[in-house]
N, C-alpha and C. Protein backbone atom coordinates (compact mmCIF):
# COMPACT_ATOMS: atom_id res chain seq x y z
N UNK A 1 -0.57 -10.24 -11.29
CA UNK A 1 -0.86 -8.88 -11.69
C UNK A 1 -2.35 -8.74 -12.00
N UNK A 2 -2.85 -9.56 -12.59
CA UNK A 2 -4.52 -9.71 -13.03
C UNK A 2 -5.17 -9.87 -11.95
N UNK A 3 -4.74 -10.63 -10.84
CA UNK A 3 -5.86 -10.21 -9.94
C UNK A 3 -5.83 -9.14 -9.07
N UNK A 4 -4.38 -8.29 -8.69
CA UNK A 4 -3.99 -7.33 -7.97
C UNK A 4 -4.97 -5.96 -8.87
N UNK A 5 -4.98 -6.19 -10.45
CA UNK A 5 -5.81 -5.60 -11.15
C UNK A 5 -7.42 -5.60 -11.06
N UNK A 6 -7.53 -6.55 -10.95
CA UNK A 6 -8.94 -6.84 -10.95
C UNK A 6 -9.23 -6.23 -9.63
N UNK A 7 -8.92 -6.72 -8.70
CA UNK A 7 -9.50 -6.34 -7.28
C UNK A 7 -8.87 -5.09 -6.39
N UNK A 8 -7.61 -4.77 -6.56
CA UNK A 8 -7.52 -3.37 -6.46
C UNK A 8 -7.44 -2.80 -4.84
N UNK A 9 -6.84 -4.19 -4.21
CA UNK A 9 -6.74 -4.09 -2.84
C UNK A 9 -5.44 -4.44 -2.27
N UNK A 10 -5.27 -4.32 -0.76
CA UNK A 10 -3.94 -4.56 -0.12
C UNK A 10 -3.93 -5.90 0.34
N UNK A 11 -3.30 -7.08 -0.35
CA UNK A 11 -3.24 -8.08 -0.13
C UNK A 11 -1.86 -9.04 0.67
N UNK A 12 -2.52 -10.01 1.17
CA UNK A 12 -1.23 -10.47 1.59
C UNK A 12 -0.39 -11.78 0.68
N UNK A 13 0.41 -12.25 1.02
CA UNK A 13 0.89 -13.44 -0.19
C UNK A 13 -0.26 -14.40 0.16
N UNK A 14 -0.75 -14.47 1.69
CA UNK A 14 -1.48 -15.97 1.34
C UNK A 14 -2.90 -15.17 0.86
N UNK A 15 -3.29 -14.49 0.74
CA UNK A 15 -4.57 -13.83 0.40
C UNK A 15 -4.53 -14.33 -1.11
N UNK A 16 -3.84 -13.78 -1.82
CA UNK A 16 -2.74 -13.44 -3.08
C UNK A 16 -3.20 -15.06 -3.60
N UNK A 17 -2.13 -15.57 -2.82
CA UNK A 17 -2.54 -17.49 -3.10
C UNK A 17 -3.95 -18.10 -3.34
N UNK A 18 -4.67 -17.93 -1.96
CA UNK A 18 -5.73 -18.48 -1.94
C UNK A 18 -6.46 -18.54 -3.62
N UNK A 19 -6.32 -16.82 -3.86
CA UNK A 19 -7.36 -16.45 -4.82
C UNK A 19 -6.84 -16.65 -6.31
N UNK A 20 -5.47 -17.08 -6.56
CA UNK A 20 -4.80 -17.46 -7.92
C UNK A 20 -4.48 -18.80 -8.01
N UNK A 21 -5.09 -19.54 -6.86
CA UNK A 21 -4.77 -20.77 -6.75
C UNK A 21 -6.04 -21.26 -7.23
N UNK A 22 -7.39 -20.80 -6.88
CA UNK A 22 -8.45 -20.93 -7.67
C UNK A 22 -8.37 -21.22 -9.40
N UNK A 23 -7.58 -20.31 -9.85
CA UNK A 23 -7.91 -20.07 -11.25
C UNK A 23 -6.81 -21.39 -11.69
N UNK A 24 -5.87 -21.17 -11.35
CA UNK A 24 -4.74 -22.01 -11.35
C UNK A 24 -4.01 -22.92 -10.01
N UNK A 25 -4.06 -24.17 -10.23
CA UNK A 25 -4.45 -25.16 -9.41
C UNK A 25 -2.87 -25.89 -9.06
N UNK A 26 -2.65 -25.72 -9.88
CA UNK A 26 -0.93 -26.22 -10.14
C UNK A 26 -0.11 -24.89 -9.02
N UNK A 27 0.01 -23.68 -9.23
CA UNK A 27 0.66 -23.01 -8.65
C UNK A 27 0.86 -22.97 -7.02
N UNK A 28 2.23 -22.93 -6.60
CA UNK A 28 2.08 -23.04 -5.35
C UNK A 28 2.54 -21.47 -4.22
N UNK A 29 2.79 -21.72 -3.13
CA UNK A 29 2.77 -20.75 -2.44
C UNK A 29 4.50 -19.72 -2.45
N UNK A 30 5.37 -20.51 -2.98
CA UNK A 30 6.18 -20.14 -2.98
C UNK A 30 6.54 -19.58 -4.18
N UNK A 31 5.87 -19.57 -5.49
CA UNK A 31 5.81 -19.04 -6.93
C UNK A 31 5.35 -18.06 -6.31
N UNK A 32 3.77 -17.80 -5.68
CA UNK A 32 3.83 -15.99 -5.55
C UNK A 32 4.62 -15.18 -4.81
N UNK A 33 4.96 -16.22 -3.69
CA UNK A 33 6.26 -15.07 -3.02
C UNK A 33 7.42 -14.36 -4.16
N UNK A 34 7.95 -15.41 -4.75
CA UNK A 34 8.93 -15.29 -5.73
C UNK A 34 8.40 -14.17 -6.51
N UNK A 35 7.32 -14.66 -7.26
CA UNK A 35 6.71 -13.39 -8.61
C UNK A 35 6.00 -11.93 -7.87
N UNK A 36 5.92 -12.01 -6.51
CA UNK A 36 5.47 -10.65 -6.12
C UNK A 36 6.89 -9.98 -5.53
N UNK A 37 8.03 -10.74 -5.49
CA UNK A 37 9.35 -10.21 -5.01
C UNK A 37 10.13 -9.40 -6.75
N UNK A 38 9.14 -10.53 -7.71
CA UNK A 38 10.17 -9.85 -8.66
C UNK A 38 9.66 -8.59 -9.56
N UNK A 39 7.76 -8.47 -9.00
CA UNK A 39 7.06 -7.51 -9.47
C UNK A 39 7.42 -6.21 -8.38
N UNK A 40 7.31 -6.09 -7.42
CA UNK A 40 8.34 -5.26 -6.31
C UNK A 40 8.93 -4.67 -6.65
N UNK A 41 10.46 -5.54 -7.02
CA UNK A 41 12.11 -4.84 -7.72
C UNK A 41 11.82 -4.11 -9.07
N UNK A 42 11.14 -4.38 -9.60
CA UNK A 42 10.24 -3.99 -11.19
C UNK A 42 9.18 -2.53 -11.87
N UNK A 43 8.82 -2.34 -9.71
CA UNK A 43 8.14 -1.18 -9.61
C UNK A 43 6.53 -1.44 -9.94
N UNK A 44 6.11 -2.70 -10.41
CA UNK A 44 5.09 -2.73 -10.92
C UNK A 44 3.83 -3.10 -9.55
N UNK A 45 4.02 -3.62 -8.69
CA UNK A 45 3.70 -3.69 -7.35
C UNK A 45 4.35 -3.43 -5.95
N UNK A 46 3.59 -2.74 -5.12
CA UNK A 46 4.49 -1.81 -4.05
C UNK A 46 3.98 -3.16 -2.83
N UNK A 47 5.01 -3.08 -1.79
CA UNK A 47 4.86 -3.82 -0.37
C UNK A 47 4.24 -3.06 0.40
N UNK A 48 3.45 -3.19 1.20
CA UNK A 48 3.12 -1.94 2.02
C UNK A 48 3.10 -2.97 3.50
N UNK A 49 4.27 -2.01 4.63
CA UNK A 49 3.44 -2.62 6.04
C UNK A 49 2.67 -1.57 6.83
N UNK A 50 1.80 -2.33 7.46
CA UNK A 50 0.86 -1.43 8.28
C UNK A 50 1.08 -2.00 9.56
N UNK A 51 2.26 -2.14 10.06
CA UNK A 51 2.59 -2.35 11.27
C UNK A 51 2.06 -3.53 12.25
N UNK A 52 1.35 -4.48 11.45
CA UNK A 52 1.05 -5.63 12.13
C UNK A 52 2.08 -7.07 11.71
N UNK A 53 2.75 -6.49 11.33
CA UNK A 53 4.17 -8.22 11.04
C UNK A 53 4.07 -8.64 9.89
N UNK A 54 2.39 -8.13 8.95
CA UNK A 54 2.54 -9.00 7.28
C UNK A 54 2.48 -7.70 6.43
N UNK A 55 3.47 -8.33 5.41
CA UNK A 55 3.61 -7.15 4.45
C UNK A 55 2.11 -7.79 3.29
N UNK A 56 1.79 -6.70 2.63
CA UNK A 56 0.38 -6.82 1.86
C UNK A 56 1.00 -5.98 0.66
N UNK A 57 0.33 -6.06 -0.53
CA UNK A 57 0.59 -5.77 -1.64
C UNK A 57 -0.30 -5.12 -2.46
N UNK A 58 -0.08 -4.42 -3.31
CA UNK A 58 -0.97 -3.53 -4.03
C UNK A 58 -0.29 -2.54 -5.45
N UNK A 59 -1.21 -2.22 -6.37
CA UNK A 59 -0.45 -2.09 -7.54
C UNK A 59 -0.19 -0.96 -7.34
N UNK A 60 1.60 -0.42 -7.61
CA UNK A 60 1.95 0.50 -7.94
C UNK A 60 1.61 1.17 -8.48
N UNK A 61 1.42 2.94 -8.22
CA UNK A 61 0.84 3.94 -9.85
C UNK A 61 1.28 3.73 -11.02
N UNK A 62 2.89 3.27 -11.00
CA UNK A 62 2.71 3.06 -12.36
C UNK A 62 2.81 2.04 -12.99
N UNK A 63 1.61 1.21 -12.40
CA UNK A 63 1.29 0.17 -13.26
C UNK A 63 -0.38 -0.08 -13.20
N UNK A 64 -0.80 1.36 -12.93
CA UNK A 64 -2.18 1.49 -13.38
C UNK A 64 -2.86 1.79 -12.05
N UNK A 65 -2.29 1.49 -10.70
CA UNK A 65 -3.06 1.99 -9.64
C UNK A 65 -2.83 3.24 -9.50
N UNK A 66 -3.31 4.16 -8.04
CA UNK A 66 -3.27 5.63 -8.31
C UNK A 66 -2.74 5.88 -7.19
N UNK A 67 -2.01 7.03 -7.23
CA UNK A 67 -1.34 7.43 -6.05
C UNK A 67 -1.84 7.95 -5.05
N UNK A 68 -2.03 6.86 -3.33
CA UNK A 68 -2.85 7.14 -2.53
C UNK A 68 -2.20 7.01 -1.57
N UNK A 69 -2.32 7.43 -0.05
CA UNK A 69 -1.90 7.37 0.90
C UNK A 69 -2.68 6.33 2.12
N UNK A 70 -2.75 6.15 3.62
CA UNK A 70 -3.61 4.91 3.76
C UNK A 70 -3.50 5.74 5.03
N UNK A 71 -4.93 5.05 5.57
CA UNK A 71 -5.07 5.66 7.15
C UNK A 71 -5.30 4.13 7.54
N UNK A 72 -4.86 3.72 8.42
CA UNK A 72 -4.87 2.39 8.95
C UNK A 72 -5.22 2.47 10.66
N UNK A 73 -5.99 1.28 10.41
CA UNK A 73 -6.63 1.27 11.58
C UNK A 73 -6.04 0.72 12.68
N UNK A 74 -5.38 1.02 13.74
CA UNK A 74 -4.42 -0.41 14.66
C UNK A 74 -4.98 -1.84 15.71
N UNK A 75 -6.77 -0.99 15.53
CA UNK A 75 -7.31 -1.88 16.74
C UNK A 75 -8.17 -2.49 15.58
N UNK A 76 -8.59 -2.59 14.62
CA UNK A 76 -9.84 -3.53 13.52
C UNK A 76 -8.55 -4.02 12.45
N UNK A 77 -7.38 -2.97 11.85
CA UNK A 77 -6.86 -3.51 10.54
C UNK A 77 -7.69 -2.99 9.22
N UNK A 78 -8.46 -2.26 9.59
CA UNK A 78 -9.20 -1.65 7.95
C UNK A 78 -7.96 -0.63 7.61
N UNK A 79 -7.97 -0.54 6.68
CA UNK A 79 -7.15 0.20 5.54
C UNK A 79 -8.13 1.39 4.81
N UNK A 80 -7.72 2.57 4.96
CA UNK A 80 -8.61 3.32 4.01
C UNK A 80 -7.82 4.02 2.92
N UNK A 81 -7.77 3.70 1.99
CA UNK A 81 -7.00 4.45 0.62
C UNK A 81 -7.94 5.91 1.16
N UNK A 82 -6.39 6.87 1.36
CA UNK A 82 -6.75 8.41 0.57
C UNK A 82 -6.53 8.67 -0.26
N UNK A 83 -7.11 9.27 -1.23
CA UNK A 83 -6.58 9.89 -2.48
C UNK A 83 -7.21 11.26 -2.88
N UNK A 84 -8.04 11.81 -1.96
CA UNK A 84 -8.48 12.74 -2.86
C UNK A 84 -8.07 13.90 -1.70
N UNK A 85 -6.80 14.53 -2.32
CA UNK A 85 -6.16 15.14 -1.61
C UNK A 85 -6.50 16.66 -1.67
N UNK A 86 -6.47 17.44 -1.21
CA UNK A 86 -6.60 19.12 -1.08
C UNK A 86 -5.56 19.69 -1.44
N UNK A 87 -5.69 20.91 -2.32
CA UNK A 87 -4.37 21.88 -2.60
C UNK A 87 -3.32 21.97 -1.61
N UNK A 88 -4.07 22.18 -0.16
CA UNK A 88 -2.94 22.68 0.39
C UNK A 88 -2.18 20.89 0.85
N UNK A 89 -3.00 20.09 0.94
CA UNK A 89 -2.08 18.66 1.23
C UNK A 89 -0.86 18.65 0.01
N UNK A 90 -1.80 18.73 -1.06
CA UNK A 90 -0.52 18.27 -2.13
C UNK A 90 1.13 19.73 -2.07
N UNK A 91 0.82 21.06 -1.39
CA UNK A 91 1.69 21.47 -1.34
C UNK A 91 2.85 20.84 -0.01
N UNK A 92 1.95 20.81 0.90
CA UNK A 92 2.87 20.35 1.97
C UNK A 92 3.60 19.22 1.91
N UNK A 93 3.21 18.05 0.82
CA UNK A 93 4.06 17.42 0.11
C UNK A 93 5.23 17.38 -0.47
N UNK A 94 4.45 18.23 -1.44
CA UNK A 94 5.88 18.73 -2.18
C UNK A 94 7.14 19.67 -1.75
N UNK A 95 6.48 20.71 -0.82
CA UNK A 95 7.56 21.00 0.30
C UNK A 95 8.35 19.96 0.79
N UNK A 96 8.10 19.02 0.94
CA UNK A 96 8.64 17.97 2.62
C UNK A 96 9.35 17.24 1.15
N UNK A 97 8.69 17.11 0.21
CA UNK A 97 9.75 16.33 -1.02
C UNK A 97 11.31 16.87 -0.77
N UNK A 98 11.12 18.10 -1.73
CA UNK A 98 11.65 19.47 -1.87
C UNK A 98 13.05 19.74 -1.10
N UNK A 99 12.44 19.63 0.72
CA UNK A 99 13.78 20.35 1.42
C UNK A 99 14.25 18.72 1.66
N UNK A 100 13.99 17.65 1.77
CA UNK A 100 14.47 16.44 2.03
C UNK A 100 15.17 16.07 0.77
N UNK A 101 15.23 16.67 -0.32
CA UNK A 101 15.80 16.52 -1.93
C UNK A 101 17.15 17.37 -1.67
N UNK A 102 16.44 18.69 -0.90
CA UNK A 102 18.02 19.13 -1.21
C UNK A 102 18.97 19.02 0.24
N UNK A 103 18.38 18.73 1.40
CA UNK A 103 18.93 18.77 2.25
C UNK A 103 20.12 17.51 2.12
N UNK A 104 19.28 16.67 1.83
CA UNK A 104 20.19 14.56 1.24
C UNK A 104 20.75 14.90 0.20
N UNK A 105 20.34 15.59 -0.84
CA UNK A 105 21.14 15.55 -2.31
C UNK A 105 20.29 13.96 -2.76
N UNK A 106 19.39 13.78 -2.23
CA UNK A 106 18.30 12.89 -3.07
C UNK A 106 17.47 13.10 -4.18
N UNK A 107 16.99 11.98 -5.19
CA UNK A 107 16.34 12.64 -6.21
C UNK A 107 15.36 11.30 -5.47
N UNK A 108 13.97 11.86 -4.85
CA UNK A 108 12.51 11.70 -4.42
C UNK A 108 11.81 11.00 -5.96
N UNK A 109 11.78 10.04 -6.01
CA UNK A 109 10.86 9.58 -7.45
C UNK A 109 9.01 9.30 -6.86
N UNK A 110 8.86 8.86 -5.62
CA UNK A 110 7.82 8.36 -5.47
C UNK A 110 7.77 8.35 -4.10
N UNK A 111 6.41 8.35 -2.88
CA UNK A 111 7.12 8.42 -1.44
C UNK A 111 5.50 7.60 -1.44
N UNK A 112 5.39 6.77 0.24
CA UNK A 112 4.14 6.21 0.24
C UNK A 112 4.13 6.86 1.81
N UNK A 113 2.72 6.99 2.08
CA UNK A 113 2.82 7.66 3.73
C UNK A 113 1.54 6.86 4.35
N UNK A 114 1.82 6.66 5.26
CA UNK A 114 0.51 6.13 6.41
C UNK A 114 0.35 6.71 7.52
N UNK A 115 -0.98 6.99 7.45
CA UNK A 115 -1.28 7.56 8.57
C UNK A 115 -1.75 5.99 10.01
N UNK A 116 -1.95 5.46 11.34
CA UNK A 116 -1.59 4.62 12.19
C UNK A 116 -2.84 5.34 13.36
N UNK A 117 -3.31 4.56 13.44
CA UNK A 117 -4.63 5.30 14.75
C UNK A 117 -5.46 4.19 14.64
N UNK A 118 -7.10 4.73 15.28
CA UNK A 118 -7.93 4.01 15.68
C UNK A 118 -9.33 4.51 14.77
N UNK A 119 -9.80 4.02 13.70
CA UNK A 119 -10.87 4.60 13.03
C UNK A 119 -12.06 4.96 14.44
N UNK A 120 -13.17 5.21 14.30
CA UNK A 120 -14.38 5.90 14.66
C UNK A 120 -15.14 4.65 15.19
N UNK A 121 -14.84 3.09 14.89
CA UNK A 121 -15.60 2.37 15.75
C UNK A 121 -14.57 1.98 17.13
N UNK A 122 -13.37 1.81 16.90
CA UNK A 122 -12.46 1.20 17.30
C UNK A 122 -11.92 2.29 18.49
N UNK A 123 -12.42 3.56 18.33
CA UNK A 123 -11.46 4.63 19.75
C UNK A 123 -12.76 4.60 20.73
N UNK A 124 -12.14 4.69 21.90
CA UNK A 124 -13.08 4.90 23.38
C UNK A 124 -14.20 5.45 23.05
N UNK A 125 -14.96 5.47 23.44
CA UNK A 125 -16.57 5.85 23.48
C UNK A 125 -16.23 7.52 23.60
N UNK A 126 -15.42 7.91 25.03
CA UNK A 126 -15.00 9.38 25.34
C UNK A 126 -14.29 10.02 24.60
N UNK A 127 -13.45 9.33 23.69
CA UNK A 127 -13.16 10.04 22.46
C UNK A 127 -14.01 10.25 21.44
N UNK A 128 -14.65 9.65 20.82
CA UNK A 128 -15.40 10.29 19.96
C UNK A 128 -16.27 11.70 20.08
């Protein structure tokens, strides 16, 4: 949790490892799988995939991170936290909450969305 705190990024378990294995030398690779499976079920850290086969990790809002959405890159892998959303984004949200609440008879606590493309270095020259 302290370093998902400290650094405030989308990590993977061996990322995760490398950098808590530093501080603590004893711990092995299969303790963080375990303790990021049981911070997960807990709500206190979210899984996120971005469609390349490894799930990466990052702190849940409510456990101090902020509620952001991600534009992901498919040809580099950069990740860009959105968060600074526009009136009319945050309505169209809450619409799409809203009729999917009552259409399911779901109660919506939290939703994560990704956006999947090619950032500005990574698309054809003729696209830009």
């Amino acid at each position: 949790m302290e370093f998902l705190q400290r650094t405030g990024g989308h990590f993977s378990v061996e990322e995760i490892y490398r950098n808590v294995h530093k501080a603590f030398p004893s711990i092995g690779l299969t303790t963080v799988y375990r303790t990021l499976e049981v911070l997960v079920e807990m709500g206190l850290v979210s899984r996120l995939d971005f469609g390349d086969g490894k799930s990466r990790y990052e702190l849940s809002s409510g456990s101090g991170g902020t509620h952001h959405h991600h534009l992901c890159c498919t040809g580099c892998g950069r990740i860009v936290d959105y968060q600074e959303f526009l009136e009319e984004e945050k309505k169209v949200i809450k619409n799409i909450e809203e009729a999917l609440s009552r259409k399911h008879n779901f109660q919506i606590n939290e939703h994560q969305i990704q956006f999947l493309g090619l950032c500005y270095d990574c698309r054809p020259k003729e696209a830009k």
